[in-house]
N, C-alpha and C. Protein backbone atom coordinates (compact mmCIF):
# COMPACT_ATOMS: atom_id res chain seq x y z
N UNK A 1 13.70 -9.94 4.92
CA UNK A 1 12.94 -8.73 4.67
C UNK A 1 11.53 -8.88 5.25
N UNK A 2 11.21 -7.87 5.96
CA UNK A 2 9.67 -7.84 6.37
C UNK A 2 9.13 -6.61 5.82
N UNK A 3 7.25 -7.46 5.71
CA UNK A 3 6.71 -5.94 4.80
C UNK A 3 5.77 -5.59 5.85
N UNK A 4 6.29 -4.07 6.49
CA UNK A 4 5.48 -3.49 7.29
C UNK A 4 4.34 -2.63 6.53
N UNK A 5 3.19 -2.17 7.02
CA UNK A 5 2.11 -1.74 6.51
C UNK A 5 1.37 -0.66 7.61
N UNK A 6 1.46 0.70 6.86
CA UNK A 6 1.07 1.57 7.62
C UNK A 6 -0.48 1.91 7.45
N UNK A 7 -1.15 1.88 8.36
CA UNK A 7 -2.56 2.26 7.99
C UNK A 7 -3.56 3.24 8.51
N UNK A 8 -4.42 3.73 7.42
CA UNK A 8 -4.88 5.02 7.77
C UNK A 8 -3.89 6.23 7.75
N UNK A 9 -2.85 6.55 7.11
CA UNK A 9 -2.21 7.87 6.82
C UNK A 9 -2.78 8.88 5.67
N UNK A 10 -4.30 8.71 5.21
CA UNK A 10 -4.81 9.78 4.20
C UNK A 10 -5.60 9.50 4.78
N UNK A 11 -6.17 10.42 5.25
CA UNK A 11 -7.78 11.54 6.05
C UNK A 11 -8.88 10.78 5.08
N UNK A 12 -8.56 11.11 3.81
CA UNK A 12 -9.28 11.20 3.12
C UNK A 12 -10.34 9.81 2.95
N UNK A 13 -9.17 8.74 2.98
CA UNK A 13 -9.69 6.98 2.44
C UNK A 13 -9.67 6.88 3.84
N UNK A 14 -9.36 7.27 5.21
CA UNK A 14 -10.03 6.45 6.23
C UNK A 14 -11.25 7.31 6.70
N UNK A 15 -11.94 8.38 5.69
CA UNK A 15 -13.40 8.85 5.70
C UNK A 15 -14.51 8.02 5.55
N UNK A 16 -13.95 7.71 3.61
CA UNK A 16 -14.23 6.81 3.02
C UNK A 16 -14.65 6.04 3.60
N UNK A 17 -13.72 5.34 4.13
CA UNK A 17 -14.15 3.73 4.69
C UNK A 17 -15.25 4.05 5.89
N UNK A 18 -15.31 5.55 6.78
CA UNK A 18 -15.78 5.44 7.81
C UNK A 18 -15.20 4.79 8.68
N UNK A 19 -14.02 5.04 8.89
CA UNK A 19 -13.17 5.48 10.13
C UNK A 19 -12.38 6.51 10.91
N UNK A 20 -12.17 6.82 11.72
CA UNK A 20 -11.18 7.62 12.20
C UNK A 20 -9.89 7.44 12.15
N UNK A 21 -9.43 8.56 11.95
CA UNK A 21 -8.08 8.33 12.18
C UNK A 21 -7.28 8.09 12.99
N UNK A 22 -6.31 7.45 13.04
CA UNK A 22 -6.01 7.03 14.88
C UNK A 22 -4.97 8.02 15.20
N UNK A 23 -4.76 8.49 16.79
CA UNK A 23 -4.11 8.99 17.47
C UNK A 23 -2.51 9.63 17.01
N UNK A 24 -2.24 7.51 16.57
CA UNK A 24 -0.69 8.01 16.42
C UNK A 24 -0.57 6.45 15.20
N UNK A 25 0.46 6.77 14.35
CA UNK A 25 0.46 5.61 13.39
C UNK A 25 0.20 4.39 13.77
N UNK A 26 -0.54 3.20 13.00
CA UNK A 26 -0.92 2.00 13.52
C UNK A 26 -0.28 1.16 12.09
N UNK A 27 -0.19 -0.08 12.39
CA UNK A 27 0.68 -0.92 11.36
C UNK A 27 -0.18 -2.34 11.35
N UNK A 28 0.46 -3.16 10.43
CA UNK A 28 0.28 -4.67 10.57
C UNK A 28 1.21 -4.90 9.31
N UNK A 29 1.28 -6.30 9.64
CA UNK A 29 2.67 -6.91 9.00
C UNK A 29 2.28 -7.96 8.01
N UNK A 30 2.66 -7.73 6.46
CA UNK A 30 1.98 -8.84 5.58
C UNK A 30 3.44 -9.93 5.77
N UNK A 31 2.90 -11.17 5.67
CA UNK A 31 4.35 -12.17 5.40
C UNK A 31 5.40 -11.59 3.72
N UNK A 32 6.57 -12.26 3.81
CA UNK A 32 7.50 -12.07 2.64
C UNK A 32 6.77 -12.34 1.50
N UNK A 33 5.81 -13.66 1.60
CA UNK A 33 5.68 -14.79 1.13
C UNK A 33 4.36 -14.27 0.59
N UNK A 34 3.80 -13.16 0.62
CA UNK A 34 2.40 -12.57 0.28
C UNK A 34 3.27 -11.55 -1.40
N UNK A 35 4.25 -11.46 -1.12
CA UNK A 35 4.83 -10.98 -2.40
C UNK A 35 4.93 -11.08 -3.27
N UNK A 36 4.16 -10.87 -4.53
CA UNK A 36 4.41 -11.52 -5.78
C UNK A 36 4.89 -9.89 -6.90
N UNK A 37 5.02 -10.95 -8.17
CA UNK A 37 4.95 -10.31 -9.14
C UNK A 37 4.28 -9.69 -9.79
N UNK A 38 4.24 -9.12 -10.93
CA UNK A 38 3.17 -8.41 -11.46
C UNK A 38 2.60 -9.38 -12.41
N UNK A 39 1.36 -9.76 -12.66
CA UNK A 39 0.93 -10.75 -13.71
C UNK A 39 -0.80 -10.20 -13.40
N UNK A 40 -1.09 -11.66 -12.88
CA UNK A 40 -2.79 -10.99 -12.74
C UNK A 40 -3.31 -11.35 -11.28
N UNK A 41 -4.43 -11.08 -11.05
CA UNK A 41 -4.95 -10.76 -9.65
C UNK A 41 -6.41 -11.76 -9.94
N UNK A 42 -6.83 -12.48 -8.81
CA UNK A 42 -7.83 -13.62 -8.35
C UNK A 42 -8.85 -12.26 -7.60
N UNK A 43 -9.58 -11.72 -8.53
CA UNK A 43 -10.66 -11.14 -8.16
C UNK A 43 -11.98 -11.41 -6.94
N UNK A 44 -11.90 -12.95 -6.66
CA UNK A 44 -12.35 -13.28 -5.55
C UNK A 44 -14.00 -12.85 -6.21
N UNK A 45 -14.30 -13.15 -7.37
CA UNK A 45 -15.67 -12.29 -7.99
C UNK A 45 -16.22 -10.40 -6.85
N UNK A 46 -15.30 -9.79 -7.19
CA UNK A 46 -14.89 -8.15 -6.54
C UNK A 46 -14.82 -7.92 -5.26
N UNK A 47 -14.33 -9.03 -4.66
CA UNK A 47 -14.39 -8.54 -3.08
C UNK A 47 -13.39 -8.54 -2.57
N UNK A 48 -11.51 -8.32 -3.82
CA UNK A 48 -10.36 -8.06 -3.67
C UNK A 48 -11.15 -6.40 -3.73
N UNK A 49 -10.03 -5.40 -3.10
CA UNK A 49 -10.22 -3.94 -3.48
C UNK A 49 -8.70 -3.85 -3.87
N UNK A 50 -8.47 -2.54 -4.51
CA UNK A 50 -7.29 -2.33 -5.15
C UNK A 50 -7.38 -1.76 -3.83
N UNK A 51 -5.37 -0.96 -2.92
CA UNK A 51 -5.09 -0.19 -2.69
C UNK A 51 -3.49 0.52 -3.06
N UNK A 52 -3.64 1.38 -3.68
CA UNK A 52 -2.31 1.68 -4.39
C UNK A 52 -1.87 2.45 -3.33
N UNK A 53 0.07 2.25 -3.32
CA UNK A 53 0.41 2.73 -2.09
C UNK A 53 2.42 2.98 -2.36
N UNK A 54 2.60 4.34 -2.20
CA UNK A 54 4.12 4.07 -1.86
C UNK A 54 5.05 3.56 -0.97
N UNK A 55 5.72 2.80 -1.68
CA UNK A 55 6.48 1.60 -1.08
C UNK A 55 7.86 2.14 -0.19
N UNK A 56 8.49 2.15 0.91
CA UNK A 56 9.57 2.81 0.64
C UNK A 56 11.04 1.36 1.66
N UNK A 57 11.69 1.23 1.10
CA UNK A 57 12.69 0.49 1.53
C UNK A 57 13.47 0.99 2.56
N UNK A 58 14.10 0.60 3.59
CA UNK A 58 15.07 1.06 4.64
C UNK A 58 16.51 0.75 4.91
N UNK A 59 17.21 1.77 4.51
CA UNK A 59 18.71 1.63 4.63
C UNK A 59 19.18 1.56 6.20
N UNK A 60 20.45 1.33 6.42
CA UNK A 60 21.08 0.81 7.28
C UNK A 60 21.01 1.67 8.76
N UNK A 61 20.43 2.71 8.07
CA UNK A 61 19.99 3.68 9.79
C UNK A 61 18.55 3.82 9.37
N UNK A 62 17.75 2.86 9.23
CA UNK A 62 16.37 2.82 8.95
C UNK A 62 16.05 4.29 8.31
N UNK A 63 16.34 5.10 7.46
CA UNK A 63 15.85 6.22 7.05
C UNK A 63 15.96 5.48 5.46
N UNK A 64 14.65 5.76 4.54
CA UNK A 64 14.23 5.69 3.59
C UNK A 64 14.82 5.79 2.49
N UNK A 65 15.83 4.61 1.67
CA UNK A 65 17.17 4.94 0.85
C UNK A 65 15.98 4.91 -0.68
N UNK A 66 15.31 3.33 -0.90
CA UNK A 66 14.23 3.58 -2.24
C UNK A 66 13.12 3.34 -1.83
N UNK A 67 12.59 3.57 -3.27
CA UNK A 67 10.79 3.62 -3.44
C UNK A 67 10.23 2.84 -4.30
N UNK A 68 9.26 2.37 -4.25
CA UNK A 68 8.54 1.74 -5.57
C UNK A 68 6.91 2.07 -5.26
N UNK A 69 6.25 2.04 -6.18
CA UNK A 69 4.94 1.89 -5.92
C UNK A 69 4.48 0.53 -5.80
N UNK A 70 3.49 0.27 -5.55
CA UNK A 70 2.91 -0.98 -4.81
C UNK A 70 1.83 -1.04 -4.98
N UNK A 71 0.76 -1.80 -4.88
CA UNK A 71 -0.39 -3.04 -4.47
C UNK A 71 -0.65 -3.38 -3.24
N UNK A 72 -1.67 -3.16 -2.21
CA UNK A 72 -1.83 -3.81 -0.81
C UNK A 72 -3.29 -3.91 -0.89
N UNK A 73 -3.43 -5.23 -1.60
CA UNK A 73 -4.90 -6.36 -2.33
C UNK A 73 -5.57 -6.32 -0.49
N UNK A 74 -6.68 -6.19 -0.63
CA UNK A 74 -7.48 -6.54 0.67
C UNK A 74 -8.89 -7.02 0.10
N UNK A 75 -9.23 -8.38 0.89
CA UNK A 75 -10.40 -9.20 0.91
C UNK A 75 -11.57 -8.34 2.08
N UNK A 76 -12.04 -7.14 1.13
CA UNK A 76 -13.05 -6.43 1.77
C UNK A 76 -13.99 -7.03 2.99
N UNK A 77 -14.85 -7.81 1.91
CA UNK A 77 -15.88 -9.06 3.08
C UNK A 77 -15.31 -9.27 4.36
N UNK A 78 -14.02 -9.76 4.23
CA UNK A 78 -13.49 -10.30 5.24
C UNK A 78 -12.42 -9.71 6.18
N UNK A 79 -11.95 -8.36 6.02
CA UNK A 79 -11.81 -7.40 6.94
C UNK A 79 -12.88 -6.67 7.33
N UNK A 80 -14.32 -6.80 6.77
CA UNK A 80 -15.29 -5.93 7.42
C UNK A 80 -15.73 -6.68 8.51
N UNK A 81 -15.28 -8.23 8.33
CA UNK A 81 -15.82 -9.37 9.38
C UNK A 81 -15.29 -9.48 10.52
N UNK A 82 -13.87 -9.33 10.07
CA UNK A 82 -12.76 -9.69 11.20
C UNK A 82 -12.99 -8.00 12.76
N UNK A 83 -13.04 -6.95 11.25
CA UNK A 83 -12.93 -5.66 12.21
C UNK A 83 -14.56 -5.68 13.24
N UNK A 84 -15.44 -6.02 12.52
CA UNK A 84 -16.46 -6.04 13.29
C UNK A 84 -16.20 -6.90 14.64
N UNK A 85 -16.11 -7.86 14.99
CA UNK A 85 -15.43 -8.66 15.93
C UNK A 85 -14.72 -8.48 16.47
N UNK A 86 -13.66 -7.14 16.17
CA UNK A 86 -12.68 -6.80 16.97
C UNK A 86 -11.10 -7.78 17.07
N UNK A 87 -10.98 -8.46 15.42
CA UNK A 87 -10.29 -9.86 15.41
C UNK A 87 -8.87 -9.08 14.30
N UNK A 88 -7.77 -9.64 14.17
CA UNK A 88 -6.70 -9.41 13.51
C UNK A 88 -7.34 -9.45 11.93
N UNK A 89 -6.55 -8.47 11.02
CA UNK A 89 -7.08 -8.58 9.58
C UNK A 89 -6.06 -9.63 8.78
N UNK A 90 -5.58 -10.71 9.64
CA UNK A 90 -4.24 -11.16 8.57
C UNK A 90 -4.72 -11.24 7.55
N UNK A 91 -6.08 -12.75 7.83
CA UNK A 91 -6.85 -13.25 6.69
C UNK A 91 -7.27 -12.11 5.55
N UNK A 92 -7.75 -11.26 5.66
CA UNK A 92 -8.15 -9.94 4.60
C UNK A 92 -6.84 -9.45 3.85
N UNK A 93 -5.68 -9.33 4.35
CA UNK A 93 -4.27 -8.12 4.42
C UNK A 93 -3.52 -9.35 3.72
N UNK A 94 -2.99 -10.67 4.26
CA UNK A 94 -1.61 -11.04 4.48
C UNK A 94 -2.23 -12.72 3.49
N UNK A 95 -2.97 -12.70 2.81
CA UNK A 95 -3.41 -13.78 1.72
C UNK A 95 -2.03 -13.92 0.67
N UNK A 96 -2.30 -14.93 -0.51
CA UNK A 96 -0.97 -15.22 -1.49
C UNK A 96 -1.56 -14.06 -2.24
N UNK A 97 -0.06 -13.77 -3.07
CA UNK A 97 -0.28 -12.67 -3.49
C UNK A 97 -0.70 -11.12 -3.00
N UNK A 98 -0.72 -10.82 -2.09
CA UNK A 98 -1.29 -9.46 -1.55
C UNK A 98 -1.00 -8.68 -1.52
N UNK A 99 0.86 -8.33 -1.87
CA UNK A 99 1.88 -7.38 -2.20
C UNK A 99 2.33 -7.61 -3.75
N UNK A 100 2.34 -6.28 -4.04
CA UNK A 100 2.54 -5.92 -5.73
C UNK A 100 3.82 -5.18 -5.50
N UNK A 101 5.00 -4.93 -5.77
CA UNK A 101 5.52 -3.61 -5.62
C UNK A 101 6.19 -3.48 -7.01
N UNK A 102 6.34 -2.56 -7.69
CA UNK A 102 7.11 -2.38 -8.87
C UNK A 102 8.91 -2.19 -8.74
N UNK A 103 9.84 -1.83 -9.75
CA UNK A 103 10.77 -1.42 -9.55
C UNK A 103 11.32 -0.42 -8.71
N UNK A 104 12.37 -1.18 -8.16
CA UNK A 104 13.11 0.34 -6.81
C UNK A 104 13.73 1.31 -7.86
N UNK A 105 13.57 2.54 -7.17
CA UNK A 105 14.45 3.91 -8.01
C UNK A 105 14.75 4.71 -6.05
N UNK A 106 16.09 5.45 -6.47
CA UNK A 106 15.94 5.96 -5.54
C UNK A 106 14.85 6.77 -4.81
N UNK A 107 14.98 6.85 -3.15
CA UNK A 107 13.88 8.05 -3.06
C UNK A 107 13.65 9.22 -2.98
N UNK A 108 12.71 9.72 -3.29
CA UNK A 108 12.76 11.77 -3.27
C UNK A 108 11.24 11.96 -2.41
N UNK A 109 11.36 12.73 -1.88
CA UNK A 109 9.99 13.02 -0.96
C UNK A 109 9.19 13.99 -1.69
N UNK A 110 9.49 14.04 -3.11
CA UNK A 110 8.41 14.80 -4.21
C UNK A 110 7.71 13.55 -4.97
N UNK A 111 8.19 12.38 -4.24
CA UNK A 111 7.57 11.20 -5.57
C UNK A 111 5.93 11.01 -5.38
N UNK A 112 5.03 10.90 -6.51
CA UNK A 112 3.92 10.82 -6.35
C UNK A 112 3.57 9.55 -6.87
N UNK A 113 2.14 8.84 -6.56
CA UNK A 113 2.11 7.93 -7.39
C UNK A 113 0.24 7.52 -7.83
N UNK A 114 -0.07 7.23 -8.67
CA UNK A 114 -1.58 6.71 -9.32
C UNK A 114 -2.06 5.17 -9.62
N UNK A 115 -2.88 5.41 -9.81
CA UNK A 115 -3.47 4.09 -10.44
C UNK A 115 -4.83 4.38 -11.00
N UNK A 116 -4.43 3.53 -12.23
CA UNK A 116 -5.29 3.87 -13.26
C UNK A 116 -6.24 2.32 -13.63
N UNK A 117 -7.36 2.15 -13.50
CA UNK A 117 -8.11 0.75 -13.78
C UNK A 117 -8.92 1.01 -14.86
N UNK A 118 -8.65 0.36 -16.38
CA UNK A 118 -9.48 0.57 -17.20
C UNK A 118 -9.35 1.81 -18.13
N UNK A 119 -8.25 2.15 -17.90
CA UNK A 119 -7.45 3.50 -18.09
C UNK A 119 -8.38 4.77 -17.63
N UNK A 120 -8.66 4.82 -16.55
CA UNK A 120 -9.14 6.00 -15.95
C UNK A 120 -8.67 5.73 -14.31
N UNK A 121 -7.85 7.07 -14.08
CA UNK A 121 -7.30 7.05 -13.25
C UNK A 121 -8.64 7.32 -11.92
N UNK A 122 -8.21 6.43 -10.75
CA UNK A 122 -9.25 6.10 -9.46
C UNK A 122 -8.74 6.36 -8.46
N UNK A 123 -6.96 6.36 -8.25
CA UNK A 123 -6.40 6.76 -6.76
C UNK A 123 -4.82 7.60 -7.05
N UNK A 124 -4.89 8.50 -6.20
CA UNK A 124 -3.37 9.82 -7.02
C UNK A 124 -3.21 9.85 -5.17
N UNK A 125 -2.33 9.95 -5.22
CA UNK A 125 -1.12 10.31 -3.94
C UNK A 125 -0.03 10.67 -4.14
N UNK A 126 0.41 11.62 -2.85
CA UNK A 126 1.83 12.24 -2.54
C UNK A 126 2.47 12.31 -0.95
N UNK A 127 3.47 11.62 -0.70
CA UNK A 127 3.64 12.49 0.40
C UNK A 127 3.60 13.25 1.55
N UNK A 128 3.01 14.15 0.71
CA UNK A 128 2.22 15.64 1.20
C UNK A 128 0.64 14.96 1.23
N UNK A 129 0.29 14.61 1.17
CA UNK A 129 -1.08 14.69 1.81
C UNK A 129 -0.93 13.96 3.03
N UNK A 130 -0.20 12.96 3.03
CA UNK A 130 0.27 12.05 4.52
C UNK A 130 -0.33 12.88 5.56
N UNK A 131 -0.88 12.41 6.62
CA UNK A 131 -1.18 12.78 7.78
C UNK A 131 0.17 12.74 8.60
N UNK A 132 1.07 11.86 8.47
CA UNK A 132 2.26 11.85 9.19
C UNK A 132 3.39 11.47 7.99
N UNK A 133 4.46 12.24 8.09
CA UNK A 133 5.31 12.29 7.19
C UNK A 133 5.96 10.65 6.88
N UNK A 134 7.00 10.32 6.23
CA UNK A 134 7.91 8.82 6.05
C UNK A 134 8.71 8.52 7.86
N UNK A 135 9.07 9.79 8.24
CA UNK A 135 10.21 10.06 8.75
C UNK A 135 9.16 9.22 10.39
N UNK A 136 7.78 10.38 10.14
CA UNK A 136 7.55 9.96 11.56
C UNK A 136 6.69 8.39 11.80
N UNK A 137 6.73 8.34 10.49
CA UNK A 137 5.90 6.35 10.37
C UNK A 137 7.36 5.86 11.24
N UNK A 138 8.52 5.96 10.49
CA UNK A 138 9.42 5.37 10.41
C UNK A 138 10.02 5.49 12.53
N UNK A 139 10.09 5.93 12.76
CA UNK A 139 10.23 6.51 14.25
C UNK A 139 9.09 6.02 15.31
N UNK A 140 8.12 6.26 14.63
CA UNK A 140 6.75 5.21 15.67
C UNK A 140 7.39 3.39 15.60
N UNK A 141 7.24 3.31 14.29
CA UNK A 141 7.21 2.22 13.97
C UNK A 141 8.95 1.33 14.68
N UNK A 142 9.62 1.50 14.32
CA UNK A 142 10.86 1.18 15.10
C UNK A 142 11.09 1.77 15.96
N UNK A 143 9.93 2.49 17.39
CA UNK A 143 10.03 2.34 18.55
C UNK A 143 10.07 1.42 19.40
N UNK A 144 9.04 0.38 18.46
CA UNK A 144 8.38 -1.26 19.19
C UNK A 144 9.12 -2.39 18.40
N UNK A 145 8.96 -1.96 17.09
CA UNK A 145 9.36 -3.31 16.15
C UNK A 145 10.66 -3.51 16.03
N UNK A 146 10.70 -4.69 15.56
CA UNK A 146 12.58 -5.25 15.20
C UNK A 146 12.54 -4.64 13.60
N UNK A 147 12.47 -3.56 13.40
CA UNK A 147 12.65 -2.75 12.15
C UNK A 147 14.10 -3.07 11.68
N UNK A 148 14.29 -2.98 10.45
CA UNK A 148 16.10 -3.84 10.15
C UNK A 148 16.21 -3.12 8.68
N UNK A 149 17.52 -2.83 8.30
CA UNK A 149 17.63 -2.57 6.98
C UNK A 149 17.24 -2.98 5.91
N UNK A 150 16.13 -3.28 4.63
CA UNK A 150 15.83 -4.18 3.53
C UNK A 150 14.45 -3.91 4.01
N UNK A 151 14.24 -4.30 4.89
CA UNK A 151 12.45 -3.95 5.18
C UNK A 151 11.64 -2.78 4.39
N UNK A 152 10.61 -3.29 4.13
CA UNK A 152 10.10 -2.33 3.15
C UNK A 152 8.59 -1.93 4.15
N UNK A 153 7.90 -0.29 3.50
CA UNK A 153 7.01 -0.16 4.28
C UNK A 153 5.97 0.55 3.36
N UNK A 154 5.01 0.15 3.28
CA UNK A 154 4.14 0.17 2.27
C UNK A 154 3.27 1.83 3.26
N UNK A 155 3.11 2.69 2.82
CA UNK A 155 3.02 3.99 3.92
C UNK A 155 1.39 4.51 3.69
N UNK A 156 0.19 3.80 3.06
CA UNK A 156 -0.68 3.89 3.24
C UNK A 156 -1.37 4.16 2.23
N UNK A 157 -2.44 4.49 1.70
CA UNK A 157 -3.65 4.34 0.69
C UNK A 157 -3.59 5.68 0.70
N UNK A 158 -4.57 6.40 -0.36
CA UNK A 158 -5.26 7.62 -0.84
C UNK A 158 -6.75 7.18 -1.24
N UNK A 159 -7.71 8.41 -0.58
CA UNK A 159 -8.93 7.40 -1.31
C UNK A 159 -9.23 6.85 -2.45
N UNK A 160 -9.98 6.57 -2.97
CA UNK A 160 -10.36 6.03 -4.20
C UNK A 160 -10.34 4.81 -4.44
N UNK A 161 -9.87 3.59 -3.07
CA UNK A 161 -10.14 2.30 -3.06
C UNK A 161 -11.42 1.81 -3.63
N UNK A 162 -11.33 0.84 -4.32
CA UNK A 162 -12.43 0.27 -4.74
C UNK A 162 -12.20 -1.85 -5.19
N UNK A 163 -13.23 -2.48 -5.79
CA UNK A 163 -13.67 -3.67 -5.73
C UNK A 163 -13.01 -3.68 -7.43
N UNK A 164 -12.43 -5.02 -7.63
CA UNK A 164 -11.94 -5.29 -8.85
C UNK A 164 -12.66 -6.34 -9.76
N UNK A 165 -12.77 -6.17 -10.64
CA UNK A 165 -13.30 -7.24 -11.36
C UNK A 165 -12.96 -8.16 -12.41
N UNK A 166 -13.33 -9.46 -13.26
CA UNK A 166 -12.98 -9.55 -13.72
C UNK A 166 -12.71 -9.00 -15.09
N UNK A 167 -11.31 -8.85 -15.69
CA UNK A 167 -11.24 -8.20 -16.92
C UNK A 167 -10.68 -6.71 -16.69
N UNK A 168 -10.54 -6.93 -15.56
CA UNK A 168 -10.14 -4.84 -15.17
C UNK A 168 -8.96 -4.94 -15.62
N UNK A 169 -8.50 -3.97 -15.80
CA UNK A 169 -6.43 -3.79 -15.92
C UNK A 169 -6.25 -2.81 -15.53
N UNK A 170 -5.42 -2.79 -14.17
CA UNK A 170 -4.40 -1.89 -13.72
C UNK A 170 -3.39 -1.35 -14.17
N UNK A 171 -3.24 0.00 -13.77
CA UNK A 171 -1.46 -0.06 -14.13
C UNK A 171 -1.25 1.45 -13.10
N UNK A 172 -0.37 0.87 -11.83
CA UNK A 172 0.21 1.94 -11.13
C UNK A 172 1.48 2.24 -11.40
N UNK A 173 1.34 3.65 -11.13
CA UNK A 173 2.74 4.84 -11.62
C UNK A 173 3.47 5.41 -10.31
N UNK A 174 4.69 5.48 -10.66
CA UNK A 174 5.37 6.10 -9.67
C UNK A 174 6.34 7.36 -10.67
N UNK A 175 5.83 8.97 -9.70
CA UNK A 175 7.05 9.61 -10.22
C UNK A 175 7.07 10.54 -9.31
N UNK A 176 8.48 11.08 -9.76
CA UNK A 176 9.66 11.96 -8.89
C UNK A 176 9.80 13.08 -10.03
N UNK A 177 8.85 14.51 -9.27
CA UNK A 177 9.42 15.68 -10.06
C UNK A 177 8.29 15.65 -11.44
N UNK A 178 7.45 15.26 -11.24
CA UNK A 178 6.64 14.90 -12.54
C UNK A 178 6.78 13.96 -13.68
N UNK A 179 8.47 13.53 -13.46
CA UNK A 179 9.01 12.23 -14.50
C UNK A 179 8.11 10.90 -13.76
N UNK A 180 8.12 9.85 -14.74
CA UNK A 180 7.83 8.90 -14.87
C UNK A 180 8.89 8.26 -14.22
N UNK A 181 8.86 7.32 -13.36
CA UNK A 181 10.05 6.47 -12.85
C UNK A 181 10.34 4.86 -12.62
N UNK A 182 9.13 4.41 -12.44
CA UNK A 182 8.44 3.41 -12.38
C UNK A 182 7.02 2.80 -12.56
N UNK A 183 6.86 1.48 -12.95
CA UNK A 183 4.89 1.26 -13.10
C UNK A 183 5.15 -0.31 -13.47
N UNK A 184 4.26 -0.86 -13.02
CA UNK A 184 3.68 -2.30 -13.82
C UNK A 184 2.48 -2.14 -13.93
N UNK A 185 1.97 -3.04 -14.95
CA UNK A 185 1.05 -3.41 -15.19
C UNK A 185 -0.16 -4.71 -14.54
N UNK A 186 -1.45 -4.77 -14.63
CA UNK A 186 -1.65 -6.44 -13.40
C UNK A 186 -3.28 -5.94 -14.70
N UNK A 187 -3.66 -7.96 -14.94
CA UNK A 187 -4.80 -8.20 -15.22
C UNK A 187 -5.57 -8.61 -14.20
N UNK A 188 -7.10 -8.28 -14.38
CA UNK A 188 -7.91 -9.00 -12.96
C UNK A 188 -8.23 -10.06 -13.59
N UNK A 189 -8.39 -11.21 -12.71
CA UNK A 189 -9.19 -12.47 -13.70
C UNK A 189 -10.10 -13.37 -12.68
């Protein structure tokens, strides 16, 4: 399984950050091995940022069979370092631990998903706000890549990224149709 990573698909969080949006979808690839569970998160004293993100898995004709919501942890400092330089973000993106994803449920292209730190919700996405739909990530992206069934693709942020601290508690939601479908929970420490 490889975890592809789509970036910049909400207008909104690549404002935020003060970037543009690019042309046509752009990616980078976290290792398997950046995958963990849900437990707690190495705050790095706040220079992890949360980015909550729908997850979506690929069936056997690469079209989008499940979903989960997800975690894609980035070492701020050190993608502002790498990008300044014009250098790869592995070090920032592809660290232990850097993928969260919760339980698979099938997928529906109404599924939305949040995250809530401290119980006040900071980042809400759908879909529909995508700058480019699942379908056309999915079609850029296995134009070039060895894209394969099981691969999962984490399809991008909504603004509201921010710096974690210690003692924060997360908990991202995934739902389909307004139901509840999936969520874990993560301590910062």
């Amino acid at each position: 399984m490889d975890i592809w990573c789509a970036i910049r698909t909400y207008p909104k969080h690549a404002a935020e950050l003060g970037n543009q949006m690019p042309k046509e979808p752009a990616f980078f690839l976290k290792a398997t091995s950046c995958l963990a569970s849900p437990g707690t998160i190495d705050t790095c004293d706040g220079d992890v940022h949360h980015e909550v993100e729908l997850v979506l898995k690929f069936g056997e004709d690469l079209s989008p069979v499940e979903m989960a919501v997800g975690l894609d942890l980035t070492k701020r400092s050190i993608q502002d370092r790498l990008k300044s330089g014009g250098l790869p973000w592995a070090e920032a993106k592809a660290f232990r631990g850097s993928a969260i994803v919760s339980e698979w449920v099938a997928y529906d292209s109404s599924a939305s998903f949040s995250l809530m730190k401290n119980g006040k919700f900071v980042q809400q996405g759908s879909l529909q706000e995508m700058h480019w739909s699942p379908e056309e990530l999915i079609d850029r992206l296995s134009a070039w890549a060895p894209v394969k069934a099981g691969d999962i693709l984490f399809t991008g942020t909504p603004a509201g990224v921010g710096p974690l601290q210690n003692g924060d508690r997360l908990t991202a939601t995934l739902n389909r149709n307004e139901e509840h479908v999936a969520s874990f929970s993560i301590d910062c420490v």
